[in-house]
C-alpha atoms as a PDB file:
ATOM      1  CA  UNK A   1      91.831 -59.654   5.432  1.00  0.00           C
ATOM      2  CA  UNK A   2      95.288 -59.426   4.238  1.00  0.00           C
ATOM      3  CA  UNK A   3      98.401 -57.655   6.570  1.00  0.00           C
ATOM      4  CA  UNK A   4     100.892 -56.072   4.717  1.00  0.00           C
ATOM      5  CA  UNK A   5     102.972 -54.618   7.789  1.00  0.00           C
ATOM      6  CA  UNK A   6     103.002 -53.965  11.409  1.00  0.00           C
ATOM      7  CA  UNK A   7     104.394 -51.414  13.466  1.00  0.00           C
ATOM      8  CA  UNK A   8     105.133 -51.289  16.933  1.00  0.00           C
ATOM      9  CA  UNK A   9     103.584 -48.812  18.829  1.00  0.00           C
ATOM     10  CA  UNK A  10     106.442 -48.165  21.264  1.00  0.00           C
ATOM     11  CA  UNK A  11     109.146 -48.491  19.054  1.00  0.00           C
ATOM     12  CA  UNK A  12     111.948 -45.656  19.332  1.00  0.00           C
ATOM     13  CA  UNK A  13     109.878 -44.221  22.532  1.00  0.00           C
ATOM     14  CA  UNK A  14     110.856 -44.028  26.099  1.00  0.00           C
ATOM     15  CA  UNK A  15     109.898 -47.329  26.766  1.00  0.00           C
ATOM     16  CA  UNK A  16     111.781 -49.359  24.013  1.00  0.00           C
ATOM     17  CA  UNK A  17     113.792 -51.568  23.630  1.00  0.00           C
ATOM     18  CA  UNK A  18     110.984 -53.622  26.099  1.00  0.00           C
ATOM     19  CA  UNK A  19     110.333 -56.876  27.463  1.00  0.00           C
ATOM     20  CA  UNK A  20     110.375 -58.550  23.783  1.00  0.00           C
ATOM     21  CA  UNK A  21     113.902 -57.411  23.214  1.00  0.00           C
ATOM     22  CA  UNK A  22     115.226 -59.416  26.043  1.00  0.00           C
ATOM     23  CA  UNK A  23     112.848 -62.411  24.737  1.00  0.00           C
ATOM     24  CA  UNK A  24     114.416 -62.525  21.364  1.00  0.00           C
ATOM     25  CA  UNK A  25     111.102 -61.299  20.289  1.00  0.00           C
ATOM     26  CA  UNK A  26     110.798 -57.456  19.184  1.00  0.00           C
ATOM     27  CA  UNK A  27     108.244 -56.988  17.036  1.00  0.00           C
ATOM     28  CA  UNK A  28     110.475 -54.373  15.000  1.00  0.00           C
ATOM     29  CA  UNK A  29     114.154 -55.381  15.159  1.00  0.00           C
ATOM     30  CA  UNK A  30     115.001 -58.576  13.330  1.00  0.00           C
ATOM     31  CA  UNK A  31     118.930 -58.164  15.131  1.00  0.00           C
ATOM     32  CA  UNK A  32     116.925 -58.960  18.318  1.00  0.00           C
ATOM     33  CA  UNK A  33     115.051 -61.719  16.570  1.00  0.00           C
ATOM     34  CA  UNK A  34     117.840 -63.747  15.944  1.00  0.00           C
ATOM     35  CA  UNK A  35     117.905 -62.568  12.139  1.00  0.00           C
ATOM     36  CA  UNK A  36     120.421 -60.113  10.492  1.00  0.00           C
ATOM     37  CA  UNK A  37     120.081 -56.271   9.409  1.00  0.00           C
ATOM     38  CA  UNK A  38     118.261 -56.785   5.812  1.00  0.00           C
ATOM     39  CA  UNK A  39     115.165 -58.011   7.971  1.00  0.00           C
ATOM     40  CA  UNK A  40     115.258 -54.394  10.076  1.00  0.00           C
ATOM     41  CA  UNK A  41     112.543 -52.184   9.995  1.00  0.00           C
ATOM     42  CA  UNK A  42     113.993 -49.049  10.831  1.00  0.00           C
ATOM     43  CA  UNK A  43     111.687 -46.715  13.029  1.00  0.00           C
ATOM     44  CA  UNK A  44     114.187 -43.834  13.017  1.00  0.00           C
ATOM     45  CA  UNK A  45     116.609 -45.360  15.924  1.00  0.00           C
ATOM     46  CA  UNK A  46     118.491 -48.428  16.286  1.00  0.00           C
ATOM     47  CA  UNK A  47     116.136 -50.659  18.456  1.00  0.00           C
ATOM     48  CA  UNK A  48     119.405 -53.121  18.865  1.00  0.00           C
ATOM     49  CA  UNK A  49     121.647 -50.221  19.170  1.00  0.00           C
ATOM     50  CA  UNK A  50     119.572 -49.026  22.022  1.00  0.00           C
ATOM     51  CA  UNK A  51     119.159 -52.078  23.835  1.00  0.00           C
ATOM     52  CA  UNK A  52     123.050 -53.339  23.835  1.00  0.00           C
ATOM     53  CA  UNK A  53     124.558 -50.121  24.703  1.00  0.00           C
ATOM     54  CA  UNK A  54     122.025 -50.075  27.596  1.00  0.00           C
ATOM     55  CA  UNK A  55     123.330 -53.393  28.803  1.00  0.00           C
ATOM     56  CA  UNK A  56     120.725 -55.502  27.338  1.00  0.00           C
ATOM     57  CA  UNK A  57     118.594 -53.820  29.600  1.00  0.00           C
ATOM     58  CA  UNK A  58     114.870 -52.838  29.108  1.00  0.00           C
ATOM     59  CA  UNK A  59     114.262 -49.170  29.253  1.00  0.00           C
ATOM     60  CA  UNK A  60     111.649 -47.736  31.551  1.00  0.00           C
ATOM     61  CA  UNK A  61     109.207 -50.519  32.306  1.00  0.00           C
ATOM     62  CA  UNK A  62     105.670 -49.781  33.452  1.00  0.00           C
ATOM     63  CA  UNK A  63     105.522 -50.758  37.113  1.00  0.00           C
ATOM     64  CA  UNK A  64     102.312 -50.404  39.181  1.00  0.00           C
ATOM     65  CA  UNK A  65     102.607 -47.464  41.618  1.00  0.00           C
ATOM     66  CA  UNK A  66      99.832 -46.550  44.340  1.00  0.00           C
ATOM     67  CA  UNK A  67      97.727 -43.238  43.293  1.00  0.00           C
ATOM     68  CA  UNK A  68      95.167 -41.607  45.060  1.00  0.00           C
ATOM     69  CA  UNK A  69      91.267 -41.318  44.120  1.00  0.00           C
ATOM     70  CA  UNK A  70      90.426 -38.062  43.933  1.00  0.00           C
ATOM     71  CA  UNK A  71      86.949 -38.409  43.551  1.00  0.00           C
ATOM     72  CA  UNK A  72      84.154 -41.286  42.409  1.00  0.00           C
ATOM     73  CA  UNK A  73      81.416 -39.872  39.961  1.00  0.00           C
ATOM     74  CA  UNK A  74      78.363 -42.148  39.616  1.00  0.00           C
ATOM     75  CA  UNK A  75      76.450 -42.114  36.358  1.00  0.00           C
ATOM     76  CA  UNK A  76      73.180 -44.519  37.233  1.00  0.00           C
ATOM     77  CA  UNK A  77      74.413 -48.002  39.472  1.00  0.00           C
ATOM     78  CA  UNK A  78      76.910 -49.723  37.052  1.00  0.00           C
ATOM     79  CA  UNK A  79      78.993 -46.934  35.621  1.00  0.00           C
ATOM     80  CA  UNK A  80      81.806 -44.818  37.562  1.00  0.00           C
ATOM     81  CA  UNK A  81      84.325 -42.465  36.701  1.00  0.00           C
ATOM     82  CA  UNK A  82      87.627 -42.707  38.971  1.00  0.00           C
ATOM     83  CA  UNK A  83      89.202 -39.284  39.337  1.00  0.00           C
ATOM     84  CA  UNK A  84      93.043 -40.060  39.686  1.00  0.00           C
ATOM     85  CA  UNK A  85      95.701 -38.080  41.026  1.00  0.00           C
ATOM     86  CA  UNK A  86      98.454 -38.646  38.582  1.00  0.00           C
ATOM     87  CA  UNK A  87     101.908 -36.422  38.306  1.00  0.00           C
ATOM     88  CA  UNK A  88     101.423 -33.863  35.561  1.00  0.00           C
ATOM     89  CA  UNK A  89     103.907 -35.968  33.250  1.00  0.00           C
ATOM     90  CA  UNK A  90     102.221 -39.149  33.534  1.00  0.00           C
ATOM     91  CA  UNK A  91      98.883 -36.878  32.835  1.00  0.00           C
ATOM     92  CA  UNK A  92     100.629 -35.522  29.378  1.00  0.00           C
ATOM     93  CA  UNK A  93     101.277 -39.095  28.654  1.00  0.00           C
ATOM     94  CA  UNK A  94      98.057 -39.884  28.881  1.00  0.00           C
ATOM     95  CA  UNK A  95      96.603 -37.259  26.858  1.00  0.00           C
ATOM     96  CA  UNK A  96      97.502 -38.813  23.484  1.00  0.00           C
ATOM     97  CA  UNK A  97      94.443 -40.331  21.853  1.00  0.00           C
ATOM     98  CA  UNK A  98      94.383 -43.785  21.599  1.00  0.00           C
ATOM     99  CA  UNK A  99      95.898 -44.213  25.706  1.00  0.00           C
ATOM    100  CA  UNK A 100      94.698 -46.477  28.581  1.00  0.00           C
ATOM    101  CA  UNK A 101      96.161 -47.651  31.405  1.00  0.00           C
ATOM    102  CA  UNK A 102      95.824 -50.781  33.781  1.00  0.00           C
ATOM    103  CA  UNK A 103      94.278 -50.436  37.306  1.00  0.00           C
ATOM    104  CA  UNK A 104      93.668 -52.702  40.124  1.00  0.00           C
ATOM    105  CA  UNK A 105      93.223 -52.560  43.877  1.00  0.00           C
ATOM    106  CA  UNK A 106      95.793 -52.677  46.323  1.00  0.00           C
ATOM    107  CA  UNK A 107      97.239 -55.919  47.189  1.00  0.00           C
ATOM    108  CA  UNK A 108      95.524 -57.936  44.770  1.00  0.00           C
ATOM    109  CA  UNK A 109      96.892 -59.960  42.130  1.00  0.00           C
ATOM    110  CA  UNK A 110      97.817 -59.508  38.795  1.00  0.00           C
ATOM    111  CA  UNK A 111      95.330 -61.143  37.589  1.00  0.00           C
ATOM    112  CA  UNK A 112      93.046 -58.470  38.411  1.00  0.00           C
ATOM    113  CA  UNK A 113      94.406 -56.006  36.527  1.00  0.00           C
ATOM    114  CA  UNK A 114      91.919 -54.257  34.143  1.00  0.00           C
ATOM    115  CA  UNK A 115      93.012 -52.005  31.107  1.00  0.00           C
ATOM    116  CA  UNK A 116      91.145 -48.802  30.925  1.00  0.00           C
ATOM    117  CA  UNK A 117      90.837 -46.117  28.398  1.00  0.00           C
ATOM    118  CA  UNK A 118      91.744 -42.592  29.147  1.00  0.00           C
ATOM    119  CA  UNK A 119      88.723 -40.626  29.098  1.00  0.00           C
ATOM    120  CA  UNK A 120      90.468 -37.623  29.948  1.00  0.00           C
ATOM    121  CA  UNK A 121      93.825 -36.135  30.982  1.00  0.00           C
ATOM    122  CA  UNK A 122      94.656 -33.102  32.878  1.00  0.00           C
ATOM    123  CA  UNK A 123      98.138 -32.533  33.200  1.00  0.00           C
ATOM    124  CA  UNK A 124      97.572 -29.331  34.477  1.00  0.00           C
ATOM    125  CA  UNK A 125      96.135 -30.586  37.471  1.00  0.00           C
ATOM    126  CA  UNK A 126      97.561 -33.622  37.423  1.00  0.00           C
ATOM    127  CA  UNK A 127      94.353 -35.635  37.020  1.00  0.00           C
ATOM    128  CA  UNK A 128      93.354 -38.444  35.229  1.00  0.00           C
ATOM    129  CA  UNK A 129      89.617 -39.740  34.389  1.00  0.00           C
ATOM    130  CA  UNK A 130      88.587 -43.337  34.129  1.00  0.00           C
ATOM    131  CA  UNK A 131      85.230 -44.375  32.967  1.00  0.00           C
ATOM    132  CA  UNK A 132      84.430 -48.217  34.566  1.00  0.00           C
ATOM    133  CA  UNK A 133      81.795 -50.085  33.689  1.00  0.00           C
ATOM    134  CA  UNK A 134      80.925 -52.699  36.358  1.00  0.00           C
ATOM    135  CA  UNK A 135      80.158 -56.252  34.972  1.00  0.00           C
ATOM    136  CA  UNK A 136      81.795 -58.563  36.923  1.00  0.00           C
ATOM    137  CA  UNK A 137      84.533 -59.334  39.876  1.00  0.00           C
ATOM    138  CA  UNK A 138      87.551 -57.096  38.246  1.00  0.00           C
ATOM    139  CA  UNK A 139      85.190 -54.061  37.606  1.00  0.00           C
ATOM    140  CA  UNK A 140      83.168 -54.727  40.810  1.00  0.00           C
ATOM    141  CA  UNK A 141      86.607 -54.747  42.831  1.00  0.00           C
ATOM    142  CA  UNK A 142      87.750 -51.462  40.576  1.00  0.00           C
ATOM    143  CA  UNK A 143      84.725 -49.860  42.148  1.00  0.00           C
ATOM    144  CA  UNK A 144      84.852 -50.707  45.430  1.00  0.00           C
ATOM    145  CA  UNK A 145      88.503 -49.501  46.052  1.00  0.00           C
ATOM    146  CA  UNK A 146      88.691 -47.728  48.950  1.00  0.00           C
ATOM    147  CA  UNK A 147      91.153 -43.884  48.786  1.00  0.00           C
ATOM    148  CA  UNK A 148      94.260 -45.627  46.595  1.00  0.00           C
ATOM    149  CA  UNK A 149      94.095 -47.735  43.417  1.00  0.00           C
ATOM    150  CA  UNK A 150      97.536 -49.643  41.270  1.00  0.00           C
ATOM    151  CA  UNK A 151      98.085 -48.116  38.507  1.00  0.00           C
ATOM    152  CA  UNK A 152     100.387 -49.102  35.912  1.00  0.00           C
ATOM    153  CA  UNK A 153     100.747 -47.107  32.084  1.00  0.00           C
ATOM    154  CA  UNK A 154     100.742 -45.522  30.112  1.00  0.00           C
ATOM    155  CA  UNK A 155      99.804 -47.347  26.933  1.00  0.00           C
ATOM    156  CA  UNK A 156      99.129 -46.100  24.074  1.00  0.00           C
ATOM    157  CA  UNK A 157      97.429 -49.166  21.569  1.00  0.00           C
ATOM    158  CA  UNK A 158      93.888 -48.380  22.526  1.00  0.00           C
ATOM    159  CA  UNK A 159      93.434 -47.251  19.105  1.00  0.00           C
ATOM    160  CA  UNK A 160      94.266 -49.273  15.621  1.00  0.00           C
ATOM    161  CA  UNK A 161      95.385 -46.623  13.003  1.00  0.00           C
ATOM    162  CA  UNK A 162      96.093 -43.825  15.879  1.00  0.00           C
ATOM    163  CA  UNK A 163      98.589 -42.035  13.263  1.00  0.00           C
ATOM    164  CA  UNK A 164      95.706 -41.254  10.948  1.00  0.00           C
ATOM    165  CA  UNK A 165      94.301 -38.428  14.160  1.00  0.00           C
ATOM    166  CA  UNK A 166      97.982 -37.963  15.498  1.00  0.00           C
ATOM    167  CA  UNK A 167      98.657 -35.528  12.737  1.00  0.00           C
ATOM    168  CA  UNK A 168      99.921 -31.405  12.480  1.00  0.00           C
ATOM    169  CA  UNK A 169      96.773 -31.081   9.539  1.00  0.00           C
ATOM    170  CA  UNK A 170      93.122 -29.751  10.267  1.00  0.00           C
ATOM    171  CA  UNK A 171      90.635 -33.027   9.460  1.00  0.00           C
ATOM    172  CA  UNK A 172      87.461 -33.085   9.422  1.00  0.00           C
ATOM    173  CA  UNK A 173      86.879 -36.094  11.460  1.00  0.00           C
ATOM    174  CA  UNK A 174      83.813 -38.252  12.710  1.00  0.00           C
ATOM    175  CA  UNK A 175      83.759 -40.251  15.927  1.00  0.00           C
ATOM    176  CA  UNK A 176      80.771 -43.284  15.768  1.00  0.00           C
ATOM    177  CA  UNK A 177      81.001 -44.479  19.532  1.00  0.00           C
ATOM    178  CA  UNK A 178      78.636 -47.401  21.286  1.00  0.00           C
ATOM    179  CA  UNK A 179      78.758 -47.607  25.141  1.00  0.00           C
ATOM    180  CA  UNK A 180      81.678 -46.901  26.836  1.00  0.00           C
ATOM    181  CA  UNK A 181      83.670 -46.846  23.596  1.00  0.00           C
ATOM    182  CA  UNK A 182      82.542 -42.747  23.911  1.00  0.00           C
ATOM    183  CA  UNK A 183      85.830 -42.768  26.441  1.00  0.00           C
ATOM    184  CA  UNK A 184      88.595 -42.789  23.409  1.00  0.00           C
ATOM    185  CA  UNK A 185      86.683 -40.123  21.727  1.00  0.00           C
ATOM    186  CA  UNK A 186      86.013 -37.964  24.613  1.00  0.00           C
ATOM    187  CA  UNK A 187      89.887 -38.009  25.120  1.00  0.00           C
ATOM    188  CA  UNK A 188      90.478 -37.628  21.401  1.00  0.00           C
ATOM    189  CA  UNK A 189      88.228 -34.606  20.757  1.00  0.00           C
ATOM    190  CA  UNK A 190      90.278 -32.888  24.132  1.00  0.00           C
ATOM    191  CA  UNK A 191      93.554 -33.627  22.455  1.00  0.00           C
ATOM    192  CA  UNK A 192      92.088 -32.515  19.264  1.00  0.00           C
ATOM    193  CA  UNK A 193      90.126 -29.389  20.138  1.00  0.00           C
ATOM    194  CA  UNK A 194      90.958 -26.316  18.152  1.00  0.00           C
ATOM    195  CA  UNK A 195      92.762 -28.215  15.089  1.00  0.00           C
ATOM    196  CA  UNK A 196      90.232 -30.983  13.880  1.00  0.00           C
ATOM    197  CA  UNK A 197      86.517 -30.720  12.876  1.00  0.00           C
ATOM    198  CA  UNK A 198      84.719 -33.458  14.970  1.00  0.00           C
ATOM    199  CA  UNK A 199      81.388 -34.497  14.616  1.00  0.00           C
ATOM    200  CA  UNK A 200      80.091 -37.668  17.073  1.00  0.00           C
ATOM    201  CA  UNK A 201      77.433 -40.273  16.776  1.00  0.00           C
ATOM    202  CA  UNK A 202      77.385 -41.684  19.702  1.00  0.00           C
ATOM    203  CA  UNK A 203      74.867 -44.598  20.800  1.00  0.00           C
ATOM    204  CA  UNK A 204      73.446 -44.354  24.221  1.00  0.00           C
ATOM    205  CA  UNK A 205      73.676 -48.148  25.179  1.00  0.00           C
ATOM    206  CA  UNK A 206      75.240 -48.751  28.701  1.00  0.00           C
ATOM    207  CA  UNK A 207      75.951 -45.033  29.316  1.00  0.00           C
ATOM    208  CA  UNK A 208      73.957 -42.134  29.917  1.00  0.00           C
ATOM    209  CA  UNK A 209      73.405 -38.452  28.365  1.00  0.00           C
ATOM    210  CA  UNK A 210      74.990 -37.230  31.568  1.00  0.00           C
ATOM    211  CA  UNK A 211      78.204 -38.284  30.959  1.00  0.00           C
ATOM    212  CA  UNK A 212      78.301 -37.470  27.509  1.00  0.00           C
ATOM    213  CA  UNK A 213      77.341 -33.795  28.721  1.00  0.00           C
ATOM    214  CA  UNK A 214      79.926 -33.600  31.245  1.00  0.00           C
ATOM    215  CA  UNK A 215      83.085 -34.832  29.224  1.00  0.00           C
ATOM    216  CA  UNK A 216      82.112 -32.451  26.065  1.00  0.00           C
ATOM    217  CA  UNK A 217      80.681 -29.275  27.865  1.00  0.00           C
ATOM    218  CA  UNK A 218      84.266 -27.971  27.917  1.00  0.00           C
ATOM    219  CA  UNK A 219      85.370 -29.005  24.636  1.00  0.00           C
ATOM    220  CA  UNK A 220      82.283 -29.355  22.110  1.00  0.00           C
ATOM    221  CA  UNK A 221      82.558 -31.145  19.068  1.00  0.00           C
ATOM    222  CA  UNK A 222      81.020 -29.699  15.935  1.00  0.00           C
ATOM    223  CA  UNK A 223      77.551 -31.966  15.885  1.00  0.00           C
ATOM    224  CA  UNK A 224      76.431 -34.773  17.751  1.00  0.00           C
ATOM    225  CA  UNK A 225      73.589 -37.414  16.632  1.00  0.00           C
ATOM    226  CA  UNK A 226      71.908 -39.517  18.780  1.00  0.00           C
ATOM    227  CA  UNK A 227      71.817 -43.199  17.045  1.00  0.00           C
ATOM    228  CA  UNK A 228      71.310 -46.744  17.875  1.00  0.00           C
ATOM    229  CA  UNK A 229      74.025 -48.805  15.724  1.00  0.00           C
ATOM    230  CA  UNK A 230      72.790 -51.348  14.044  1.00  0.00           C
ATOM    231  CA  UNK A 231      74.151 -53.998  10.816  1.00  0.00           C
ATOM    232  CA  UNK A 232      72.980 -51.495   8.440  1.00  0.00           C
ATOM    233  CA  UNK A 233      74.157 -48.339   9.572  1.00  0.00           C
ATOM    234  CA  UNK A 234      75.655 -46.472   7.074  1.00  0.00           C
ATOM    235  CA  UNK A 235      78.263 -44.196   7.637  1.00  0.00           C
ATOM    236  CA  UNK A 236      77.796 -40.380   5.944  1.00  0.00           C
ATOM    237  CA  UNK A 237      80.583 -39.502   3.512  1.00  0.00           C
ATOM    238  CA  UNK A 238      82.905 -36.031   3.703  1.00  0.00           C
ATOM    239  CA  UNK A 239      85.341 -37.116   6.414  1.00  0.00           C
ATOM    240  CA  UNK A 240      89.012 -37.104   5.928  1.00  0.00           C
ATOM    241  CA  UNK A 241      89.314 -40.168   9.123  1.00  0.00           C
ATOM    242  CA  UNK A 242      86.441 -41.823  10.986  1.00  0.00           C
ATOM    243  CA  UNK A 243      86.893 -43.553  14.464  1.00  0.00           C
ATOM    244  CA  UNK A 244      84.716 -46.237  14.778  1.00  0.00           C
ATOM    245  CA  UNK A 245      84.433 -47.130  18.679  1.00  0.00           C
ATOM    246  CA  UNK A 246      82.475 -49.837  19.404  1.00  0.00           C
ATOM    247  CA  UNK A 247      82.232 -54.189  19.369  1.00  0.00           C
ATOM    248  CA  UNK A 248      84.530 -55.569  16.356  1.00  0.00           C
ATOM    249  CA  UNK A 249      80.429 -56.802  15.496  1.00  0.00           C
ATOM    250  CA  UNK A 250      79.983 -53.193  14.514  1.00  0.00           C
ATOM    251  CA  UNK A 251      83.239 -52.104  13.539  1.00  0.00           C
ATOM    252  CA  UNK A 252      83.122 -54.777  11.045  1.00  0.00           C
ATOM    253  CA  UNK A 253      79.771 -54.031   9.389  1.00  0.00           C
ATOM    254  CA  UNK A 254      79.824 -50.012   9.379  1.00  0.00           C
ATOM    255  CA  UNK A 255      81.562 -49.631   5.566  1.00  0.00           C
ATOM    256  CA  UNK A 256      84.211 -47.035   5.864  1.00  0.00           C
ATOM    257  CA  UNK A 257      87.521 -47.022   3.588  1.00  0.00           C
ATOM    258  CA  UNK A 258      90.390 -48.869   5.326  1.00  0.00           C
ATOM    259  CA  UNK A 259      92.808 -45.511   4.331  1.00  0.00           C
ATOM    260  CA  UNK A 260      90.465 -43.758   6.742  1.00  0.00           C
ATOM    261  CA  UNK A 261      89.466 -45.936   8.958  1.00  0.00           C
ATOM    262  CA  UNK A 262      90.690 -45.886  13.064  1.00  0.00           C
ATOM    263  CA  UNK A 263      88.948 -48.382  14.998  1.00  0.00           C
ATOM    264  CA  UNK A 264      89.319 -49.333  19.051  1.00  0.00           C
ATOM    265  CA  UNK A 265      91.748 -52.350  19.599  1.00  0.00           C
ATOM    266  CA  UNK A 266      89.474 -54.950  20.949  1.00  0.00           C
ATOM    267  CA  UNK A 267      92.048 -57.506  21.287  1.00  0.00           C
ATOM    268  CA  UNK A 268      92.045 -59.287  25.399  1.00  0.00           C
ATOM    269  CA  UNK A 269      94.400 -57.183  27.311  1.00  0.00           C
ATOM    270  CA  UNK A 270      96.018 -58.766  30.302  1.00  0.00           C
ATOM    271  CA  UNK A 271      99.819 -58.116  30.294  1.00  0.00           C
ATOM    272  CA  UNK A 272     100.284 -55.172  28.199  1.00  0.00           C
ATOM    273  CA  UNK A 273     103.817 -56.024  27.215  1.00  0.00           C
ATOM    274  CA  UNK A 274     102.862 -58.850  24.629  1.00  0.00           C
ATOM    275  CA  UNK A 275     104.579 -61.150  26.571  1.00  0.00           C
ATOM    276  CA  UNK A 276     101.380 -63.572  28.032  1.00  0.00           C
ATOM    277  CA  UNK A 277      99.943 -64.023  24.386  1.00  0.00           C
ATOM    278  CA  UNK A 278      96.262 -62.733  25.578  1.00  0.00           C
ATOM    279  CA  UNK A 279      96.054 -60.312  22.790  1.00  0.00           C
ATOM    280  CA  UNK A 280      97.502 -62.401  20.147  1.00  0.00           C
ATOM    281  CA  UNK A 281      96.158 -62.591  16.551  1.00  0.00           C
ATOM    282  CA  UNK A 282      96.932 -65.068  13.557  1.00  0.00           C
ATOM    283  CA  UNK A 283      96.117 -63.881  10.131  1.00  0.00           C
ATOM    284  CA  UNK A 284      95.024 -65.619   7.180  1.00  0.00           C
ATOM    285  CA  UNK A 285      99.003 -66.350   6.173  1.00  0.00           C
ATOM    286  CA  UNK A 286      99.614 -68.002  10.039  1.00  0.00           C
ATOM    287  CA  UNK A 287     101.471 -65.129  10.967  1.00  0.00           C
ATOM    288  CA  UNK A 288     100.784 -64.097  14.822  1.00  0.00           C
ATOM    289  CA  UNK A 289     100.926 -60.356  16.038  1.00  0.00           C
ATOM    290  CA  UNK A 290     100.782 -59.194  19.591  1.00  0.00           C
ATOM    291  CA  UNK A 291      98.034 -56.558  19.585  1.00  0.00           C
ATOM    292  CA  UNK A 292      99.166 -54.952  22.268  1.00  0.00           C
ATOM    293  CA  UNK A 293     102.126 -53.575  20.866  1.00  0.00           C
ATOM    294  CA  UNK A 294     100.979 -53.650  17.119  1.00  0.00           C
ATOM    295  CA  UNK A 295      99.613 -51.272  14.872  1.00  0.00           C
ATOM    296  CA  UNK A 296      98.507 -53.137  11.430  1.00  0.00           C
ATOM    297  CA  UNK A 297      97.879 -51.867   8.014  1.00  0.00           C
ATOM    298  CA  UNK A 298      95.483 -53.725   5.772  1.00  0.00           C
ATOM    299  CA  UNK A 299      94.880 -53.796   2.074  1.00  0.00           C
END
């Protein structure tokens, strides 16, 4: 698969310039690369501008502040939703499809740190919902936490394509989620409810029909079908975007046209900030990209 650009999903927002500005390594500004202005990408503000004027300072960095759990919502023994109080700002943040966050417990390392999709935002209450499954020592620790938990976002790469759903225009749209992948679309269809048509096939596997119930009784989606994914699923026609939620196994084999295509970033998380190279990828031309931050177009 061939790249033909990248965008950086911060860039121009209140958290740029970042981390990679001070590294010499923004992913949009080729002044902060070491290069000159005919390698700039402009993104509607002066990423260099920005950052020397501030005292080549980063702006706004995601720190890990205490927050309470509200409440812990079992759905069968290995799946919990957290309940988060969050402040109503950090809630609207959140809101935006395609946002997760990093949580740990208090006092442990960094290391433990887990990203997270939104599953929903309420910034009217100032809540936030986070749907862990529990595999191993992060997620076991995640659900164990006592009345606090770290948290640390928000960010907003969980989804590859995002602009294609972050749109003013009614779409009819289709959501095919596996497993806990249903979390992105829950928090989609809430952001979306009222301007897109949204239909869901969502496979059961590792979640339940309770907690599909419970995150869609307030805002239902148009039509929902019941379906195990498999190689040879094939993907109805009549959609103007389809999110495809699930393993890259999946998202690789369900044929959909890339122009209307938005698929979960499945990259390793672990820093956020493209800084610890977890989430890096190297395309076909040896040209890396730090998933984290970037938002590719194919052809």
């Amino acid at each position: 698969m061939t790249y033909r650009e990248e965008l950086c999903i911060d860039a121009g927002s209140e958290n740029c310039p970042c981390l990679l500005a001070q590294s010499g390594d923004c992913v949009t500004c080729g002044r902060l690369q070491g290069k000159d202005c005919r390698d700039c990408h402009w993104r509607g503000v002066c990423i260099y501008n920005e950052y020397i004027q501030n005292g080549r300072q980063i702006n706004n960095r995601r720190t890990c502040q205490k927050t309470k759990i509200l409440k812990k919502i079992w759905y069968g023994e290995d799946l919990v939703v957290l309940v988060l109080e969050v402040s109503k700002g950090f809630a609207l943040k959140a809101s935006l499809p395609g946002s997760f966050v990093f949580l740990k417990t208090p006092g442990q390392s960094d290391c433990y740190s887990v990203p997270i999709s939104v599953l929903r935002a309420d910034p009217e209450k100032g809540q936030l919902h986070l749907a862990v499954k529990v595999i191993a020592g992060k997620t076991k620790s995640l659900a164990e936490a006592g009345e606090e938990i770290e948290l640390r976002g928000v960010y907003r790469n969980g989804l590859l394509g995002v602009s294609k759903v972050i749109t003013k225009k009614p779409q009819k749209v289709l959501c095919i989620t596996k497993g806990v992948g249903f979390a992105p679309a829950a928090n989609y269809n809430k952001w979306a409810f009222g301007k897109d048509t949204v239909d869901m096939i969502i496979d059961l596997d590792k979640i339940n029909q309770e907690l599909v119930n419970d995150y869609l009784v307030d805002y239902p989606v148009n039509s929902i079908r019941y379906e195990a994914l498999s190689p040879d699923f094939c993907c109805p026609d009549g959609y103007d975007t389809v999110l495809i939620l699930a393993s890259d196994y999946y998202t690789g084999s369900i044929q959909v046209p890339e122009e209307k295509k938005v698929r979960s970033n499945n990259f390793h998380m672990c820093c956020g900030e493209g800084i610890c190279g977890a989430c890096t990828m190297v395309d076909q031309d040896g040209n890396s990209h730090k998933m984290c931050k970037c938002q590719m177009y194919e052809f």
